[in-house]
Protein backbone atom coordinates (compact mmCIF):
# COMPACT_ATOMS: atom_id res chain seq x y z
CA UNK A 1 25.86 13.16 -9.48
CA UNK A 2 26.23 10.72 -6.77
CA UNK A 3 22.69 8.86 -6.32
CA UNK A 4 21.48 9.44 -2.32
CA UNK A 5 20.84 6.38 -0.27
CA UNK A 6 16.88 6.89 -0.89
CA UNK A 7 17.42 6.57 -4.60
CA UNK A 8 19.06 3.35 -4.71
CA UNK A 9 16.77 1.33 -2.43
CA UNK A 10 13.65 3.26 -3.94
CA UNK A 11 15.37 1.79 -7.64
CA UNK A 12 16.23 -1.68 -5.66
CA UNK A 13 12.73 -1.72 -4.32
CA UNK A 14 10.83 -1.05 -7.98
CA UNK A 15 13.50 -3.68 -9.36
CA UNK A 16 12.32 -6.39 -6.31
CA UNK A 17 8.75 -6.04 -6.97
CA UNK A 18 8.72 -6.18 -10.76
CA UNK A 19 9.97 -9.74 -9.86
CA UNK A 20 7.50 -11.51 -6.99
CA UNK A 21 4.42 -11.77 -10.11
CA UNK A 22 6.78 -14.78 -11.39
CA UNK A 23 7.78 -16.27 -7.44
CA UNK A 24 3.73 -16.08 -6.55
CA UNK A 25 1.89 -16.90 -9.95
CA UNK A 26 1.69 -20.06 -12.43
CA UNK A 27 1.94 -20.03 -15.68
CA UNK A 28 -1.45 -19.12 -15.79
CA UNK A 29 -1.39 -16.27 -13.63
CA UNK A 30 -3.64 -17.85 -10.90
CA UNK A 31 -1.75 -17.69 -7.25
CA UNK A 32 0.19 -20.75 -6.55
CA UNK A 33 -1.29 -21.01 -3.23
CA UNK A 34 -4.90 -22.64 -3.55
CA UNK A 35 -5.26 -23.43 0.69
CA UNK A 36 -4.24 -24.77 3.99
CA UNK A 37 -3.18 -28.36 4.60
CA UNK A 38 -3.85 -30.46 7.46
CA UNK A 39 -1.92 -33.48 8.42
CA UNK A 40 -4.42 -35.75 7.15
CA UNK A 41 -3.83 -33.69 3.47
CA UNK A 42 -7.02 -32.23 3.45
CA UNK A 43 -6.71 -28.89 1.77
CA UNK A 44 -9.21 -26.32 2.99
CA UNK A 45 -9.44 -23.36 0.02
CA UNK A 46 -8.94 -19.63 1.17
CA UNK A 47 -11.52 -17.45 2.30
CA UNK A 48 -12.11 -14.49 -0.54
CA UNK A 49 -11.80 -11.94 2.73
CA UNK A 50 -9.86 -9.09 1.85
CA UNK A 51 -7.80 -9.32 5.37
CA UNK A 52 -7.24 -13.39 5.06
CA UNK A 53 -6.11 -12.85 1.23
CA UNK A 54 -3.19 -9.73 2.50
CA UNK A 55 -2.18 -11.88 5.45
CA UNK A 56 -1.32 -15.07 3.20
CA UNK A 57 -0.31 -12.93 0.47
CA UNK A 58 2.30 -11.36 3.36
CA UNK A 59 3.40 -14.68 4.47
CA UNK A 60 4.01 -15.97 0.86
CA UNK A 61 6.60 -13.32 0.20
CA UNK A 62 8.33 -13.00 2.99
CA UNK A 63 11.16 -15.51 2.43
CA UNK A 64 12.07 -13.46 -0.31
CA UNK A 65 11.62 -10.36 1.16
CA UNK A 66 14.50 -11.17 3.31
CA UNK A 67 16.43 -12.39 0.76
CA UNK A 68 16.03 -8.89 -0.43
CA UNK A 69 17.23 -7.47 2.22
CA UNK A 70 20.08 -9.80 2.21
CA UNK A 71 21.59 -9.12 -1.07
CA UNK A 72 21.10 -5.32 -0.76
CA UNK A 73 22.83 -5.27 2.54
CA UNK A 74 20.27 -4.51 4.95
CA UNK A 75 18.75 -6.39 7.73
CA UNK A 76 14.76 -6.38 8.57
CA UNK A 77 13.16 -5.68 11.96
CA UNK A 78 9.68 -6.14 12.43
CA UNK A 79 7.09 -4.25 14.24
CA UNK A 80 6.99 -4.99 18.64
CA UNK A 81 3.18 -5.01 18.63
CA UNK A 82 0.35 -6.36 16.17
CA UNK A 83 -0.60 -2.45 14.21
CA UNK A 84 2.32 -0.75 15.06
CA UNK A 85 3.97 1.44 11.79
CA UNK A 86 5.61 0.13 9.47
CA UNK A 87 4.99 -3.78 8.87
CA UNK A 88 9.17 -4.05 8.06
CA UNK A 89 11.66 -1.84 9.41
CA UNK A 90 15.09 -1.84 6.62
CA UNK A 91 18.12 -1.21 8.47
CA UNK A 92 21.05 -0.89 6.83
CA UNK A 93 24.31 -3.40 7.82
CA UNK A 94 26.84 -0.66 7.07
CA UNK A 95 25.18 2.36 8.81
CA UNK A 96 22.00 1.40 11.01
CA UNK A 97 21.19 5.53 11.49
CA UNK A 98 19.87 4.79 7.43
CA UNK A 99 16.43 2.96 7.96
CA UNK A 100 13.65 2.54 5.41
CA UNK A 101 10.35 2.21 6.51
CA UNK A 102 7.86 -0.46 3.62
CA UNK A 103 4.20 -1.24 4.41
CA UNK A 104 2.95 -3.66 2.47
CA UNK A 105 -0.31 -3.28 0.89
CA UNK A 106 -3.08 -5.33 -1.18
CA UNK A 107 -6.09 -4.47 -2.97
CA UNK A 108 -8.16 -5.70 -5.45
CA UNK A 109 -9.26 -4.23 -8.95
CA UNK A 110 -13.08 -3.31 -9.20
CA UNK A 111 -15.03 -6.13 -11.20
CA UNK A 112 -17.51 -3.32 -13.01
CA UNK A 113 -14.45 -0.25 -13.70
CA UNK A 114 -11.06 -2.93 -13.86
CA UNK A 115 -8.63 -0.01 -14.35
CA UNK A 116 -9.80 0.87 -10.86
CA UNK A 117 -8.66 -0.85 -7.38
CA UNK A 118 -10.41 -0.65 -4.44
CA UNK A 119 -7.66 1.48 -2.73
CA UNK A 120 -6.04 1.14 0.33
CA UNK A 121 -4.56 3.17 3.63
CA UNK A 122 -1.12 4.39 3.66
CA UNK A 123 -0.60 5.18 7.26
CA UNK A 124 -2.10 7.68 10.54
CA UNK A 125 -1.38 11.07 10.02
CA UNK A 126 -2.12 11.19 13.37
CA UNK A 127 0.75 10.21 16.49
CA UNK A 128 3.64 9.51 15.51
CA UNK A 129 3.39 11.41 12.01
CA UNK A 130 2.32 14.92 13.67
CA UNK A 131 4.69 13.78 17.12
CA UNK A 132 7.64 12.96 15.00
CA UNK A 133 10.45 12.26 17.64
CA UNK A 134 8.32 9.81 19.91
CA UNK A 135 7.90 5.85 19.21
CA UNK A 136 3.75 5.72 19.96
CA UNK A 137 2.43 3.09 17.34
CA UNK A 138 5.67 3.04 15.51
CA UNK A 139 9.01 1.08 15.90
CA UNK A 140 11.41 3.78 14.96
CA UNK A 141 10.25 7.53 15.58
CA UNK A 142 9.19 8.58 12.37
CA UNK A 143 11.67 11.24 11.74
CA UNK A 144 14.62 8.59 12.27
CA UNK A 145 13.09 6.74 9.12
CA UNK A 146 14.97 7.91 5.26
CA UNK A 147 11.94 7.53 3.50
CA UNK A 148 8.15 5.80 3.83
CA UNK A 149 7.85 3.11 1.05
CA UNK A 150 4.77 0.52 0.02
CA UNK A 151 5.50 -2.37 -1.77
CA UNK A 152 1.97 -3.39 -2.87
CA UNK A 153 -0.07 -6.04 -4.98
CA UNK A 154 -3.05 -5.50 -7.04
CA UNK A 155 -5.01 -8.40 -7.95
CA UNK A 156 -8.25 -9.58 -9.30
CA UNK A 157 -10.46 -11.94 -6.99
CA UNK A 158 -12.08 -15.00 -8.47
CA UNK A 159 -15.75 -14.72 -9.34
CA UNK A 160 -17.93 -15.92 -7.12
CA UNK A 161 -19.08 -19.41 -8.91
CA UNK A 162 -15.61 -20.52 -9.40
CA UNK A 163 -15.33 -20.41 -5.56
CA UNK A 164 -16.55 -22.98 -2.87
CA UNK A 165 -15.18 -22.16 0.10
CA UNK A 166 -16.83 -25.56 2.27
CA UNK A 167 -15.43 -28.09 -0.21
CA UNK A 168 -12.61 -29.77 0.95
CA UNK A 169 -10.09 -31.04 -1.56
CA UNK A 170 -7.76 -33.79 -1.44
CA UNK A 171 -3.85 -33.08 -1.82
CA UNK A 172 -3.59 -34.67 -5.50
CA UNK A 173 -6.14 -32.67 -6.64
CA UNK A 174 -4.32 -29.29 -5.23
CA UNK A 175 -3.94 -27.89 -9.07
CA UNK A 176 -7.31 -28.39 -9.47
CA UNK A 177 -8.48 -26.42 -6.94
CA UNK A 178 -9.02 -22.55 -8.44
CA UNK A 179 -7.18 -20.19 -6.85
CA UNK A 180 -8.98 -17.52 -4.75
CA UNK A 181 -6.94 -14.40 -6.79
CA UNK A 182 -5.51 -13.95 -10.02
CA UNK A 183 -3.21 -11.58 -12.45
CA UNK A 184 -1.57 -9.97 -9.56
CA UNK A 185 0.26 -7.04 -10.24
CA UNK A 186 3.09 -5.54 -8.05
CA UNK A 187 4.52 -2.66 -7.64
CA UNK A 188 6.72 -0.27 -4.71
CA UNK A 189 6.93 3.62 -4.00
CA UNK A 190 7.26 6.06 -2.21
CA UNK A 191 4.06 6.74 0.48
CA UNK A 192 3.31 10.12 -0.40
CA UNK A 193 3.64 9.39 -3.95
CA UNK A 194 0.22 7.51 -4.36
CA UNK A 195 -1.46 9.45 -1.48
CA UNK A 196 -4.78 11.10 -1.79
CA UNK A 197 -5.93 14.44 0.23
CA UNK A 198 -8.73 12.18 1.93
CA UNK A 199 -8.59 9.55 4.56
CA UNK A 200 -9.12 6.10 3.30
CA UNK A 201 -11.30 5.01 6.54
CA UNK A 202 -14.35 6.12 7.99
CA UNK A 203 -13.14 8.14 11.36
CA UNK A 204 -9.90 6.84 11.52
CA UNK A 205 -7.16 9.05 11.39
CA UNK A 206 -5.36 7.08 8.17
CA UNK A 207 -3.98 8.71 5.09
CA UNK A 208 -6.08 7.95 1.63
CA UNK A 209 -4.29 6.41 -1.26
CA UNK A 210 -5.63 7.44 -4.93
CA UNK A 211 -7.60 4.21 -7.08
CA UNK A 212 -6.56 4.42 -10.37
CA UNK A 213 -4.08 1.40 -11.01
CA UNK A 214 -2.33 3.67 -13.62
CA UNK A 215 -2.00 6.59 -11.71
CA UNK A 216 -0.53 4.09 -8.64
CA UNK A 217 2.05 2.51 -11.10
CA UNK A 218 3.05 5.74 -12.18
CA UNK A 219 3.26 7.54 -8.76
CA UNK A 220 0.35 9.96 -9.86
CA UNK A 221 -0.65 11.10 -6.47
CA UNK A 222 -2.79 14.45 -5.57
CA UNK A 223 1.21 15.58 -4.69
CA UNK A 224 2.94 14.86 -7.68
CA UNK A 225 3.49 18.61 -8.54
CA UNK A 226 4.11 19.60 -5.22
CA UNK A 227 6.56 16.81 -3.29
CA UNK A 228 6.82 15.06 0.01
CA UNK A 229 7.34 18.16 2.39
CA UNK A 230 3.80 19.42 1.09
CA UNK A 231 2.36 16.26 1.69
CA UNK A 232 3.80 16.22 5.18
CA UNK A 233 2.21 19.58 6.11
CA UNK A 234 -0.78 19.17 4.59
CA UNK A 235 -1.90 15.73 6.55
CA UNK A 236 0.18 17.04 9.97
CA UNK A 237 -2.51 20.08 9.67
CA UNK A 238 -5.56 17.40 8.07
CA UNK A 239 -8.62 19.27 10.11
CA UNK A 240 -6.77 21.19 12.18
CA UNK A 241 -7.16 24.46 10.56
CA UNK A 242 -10.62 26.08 10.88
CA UNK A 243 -11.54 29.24 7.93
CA UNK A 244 -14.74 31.42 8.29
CA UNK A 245 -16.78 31.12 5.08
CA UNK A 246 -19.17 33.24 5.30
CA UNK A 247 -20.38 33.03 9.19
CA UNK A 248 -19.68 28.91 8.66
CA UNK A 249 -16.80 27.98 10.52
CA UNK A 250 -14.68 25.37 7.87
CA UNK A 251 -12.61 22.90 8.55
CA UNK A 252 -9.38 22.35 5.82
CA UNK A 253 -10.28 18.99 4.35
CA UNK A 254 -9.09 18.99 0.75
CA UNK A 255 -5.72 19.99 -0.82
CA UNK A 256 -6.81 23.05 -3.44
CA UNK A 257 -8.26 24.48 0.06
CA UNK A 258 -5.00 24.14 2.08
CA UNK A 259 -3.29 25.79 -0.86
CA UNK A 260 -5.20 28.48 -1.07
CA UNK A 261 -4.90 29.26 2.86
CA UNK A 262 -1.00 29.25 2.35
CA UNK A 263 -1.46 31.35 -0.65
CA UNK A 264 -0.48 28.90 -3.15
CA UNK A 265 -1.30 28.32 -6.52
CA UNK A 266 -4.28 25.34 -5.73
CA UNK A 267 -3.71 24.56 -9.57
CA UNK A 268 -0.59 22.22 -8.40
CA UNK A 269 -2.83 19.92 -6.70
CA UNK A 270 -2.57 16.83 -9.31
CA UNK A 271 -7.03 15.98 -9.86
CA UNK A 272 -7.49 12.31 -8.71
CA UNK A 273 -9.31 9.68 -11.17
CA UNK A 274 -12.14 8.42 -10.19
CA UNK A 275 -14.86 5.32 -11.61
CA UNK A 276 -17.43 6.85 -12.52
CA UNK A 277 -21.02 5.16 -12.80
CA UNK A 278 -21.39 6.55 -16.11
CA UNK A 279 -17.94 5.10 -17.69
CA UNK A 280 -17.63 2.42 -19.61
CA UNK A 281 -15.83 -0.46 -17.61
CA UNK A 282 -13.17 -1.00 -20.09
CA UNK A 283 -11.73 2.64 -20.06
């Protein structure tokens, strides 16, 4: 059987990021970039903020990232405006209508439950996922994309004492300096693959991914049993669909729930791992 254009970048993609721990990392494991340089060669060490860490992180890969793209014949566009969907746009050289939409994402594992990362959004479901033909907050209209990819890193930040974020080193001492995350581990799939039924932000209309680090390596999503198209209805119609229980107006907020209002068996909804306070850490 002939493999479909999705298959072989989703396979080129998995290949790609099983490779970026060795083009990032020493020998050690510790990230090869320790801070920023001034012209004096002062190095200033990395803040431990979440956002600063992605960003570099970002930068860092993108020269191969493109090199990527390169050798599997496509070329990369990215987004017009700062928050637009997706951070790269794949466009293929031989037939541009075939376009691959990758966020990438970061997180880190949780210090007290490792096995556990701190999670991450995959996307609105609002805009231009429920308005599928229109180009608000997206490059490409959404429905123009062949499939919704994240190639992500998870990684374990330095504790706190080996950090000092006000001492500045000087450039012969760079390996000295410890680096701000370690043992990061890689991975790519498919968006709705590692998706949760909850949002991952407060009020914001953006799509939950699940926290276990096994179930994200092994595409164990809430969907799993179910597939994309479920997932696709399910966050186009995320509190849109009110139920009486009772005299209680309801709004549809979990998965089991929107199964059981299409008459579905709610049983297909995969149960998501969770840390819990009670576990020990090294489960």
């Amino acid at each position: 059987m002939r493999m479909t254009e999705k298959q072989k970048f989703k396979n080129n993609l998995k290949s790609f990021a099983a490779t970026l721990d060795q083009y990032v990392a020493d020998v050690d494991h510790q990230w090869t970039v320790k801070g920023f340089i001034d012209v004096f060669h002062n190095v200033y060490t990395i803040s431990a903020d979440t956002k600063v860490i992605s960003k570099i992180l970002e930068i860092h890969l993108f020269p191969k990232i493109l090199e990527f793209a390169m050798q599997i014949g496509y070329r990369i566009v990215l987004t017009d405006h700062q928050n637009y969907y997706p951070d790269i746009t794949f466009v293929s050289e031989i037939n541009e209508t075939i376009k691959f939409a990758v966020d990438l994402k970061t997180t880190y594992r949780l210090p007290q439950f490792p096995t556990f990362c701190n999670g991450f959004t995959l996307g609105s479901h609002g805009s231009y996922f429920k308005e599928r033909s229109k180009r608000k907050n997206i490059q490409f209209p959404y429905k123009e994309y062949s499939g919704h990819f994240c190639l992500g890193a998870i990684y374990t930040r330095a504790e706190f004492h080996e950090m000092n974020e006000t001492k500045v080193y000087d450039l012969e001492k760079l390996k000295s300096i410890a680096s701000v995350i370690k043992n990061i581990q890689f991975f790519a799939c498919e968006k709705w693959e590692i998706a949760s039924d909850l949002q991952g932000s407060g009020n914001t209309a953006n799509i939950g991914s699940i926290v276990s680090i096994h179930d994200i390596l092994n595409g164990n999503g809430v969907f799993k049993n179910l597939g994309e198209k479920w997932f696709d209805e399910y966050w186009m119609n995320y509190g849109m669909i009110v139920i009486l229980e009772g005299n209680k107006q309801h709004k549809i907020r979990k998965l089991k729930e929107f199964l059981e209002f299409k008459s579905c068996d709610s049983n297909l909804a995969l149960p998501v791992d969770k840390p819990q306070k009670n576990r020990s850490p090294h489960v």
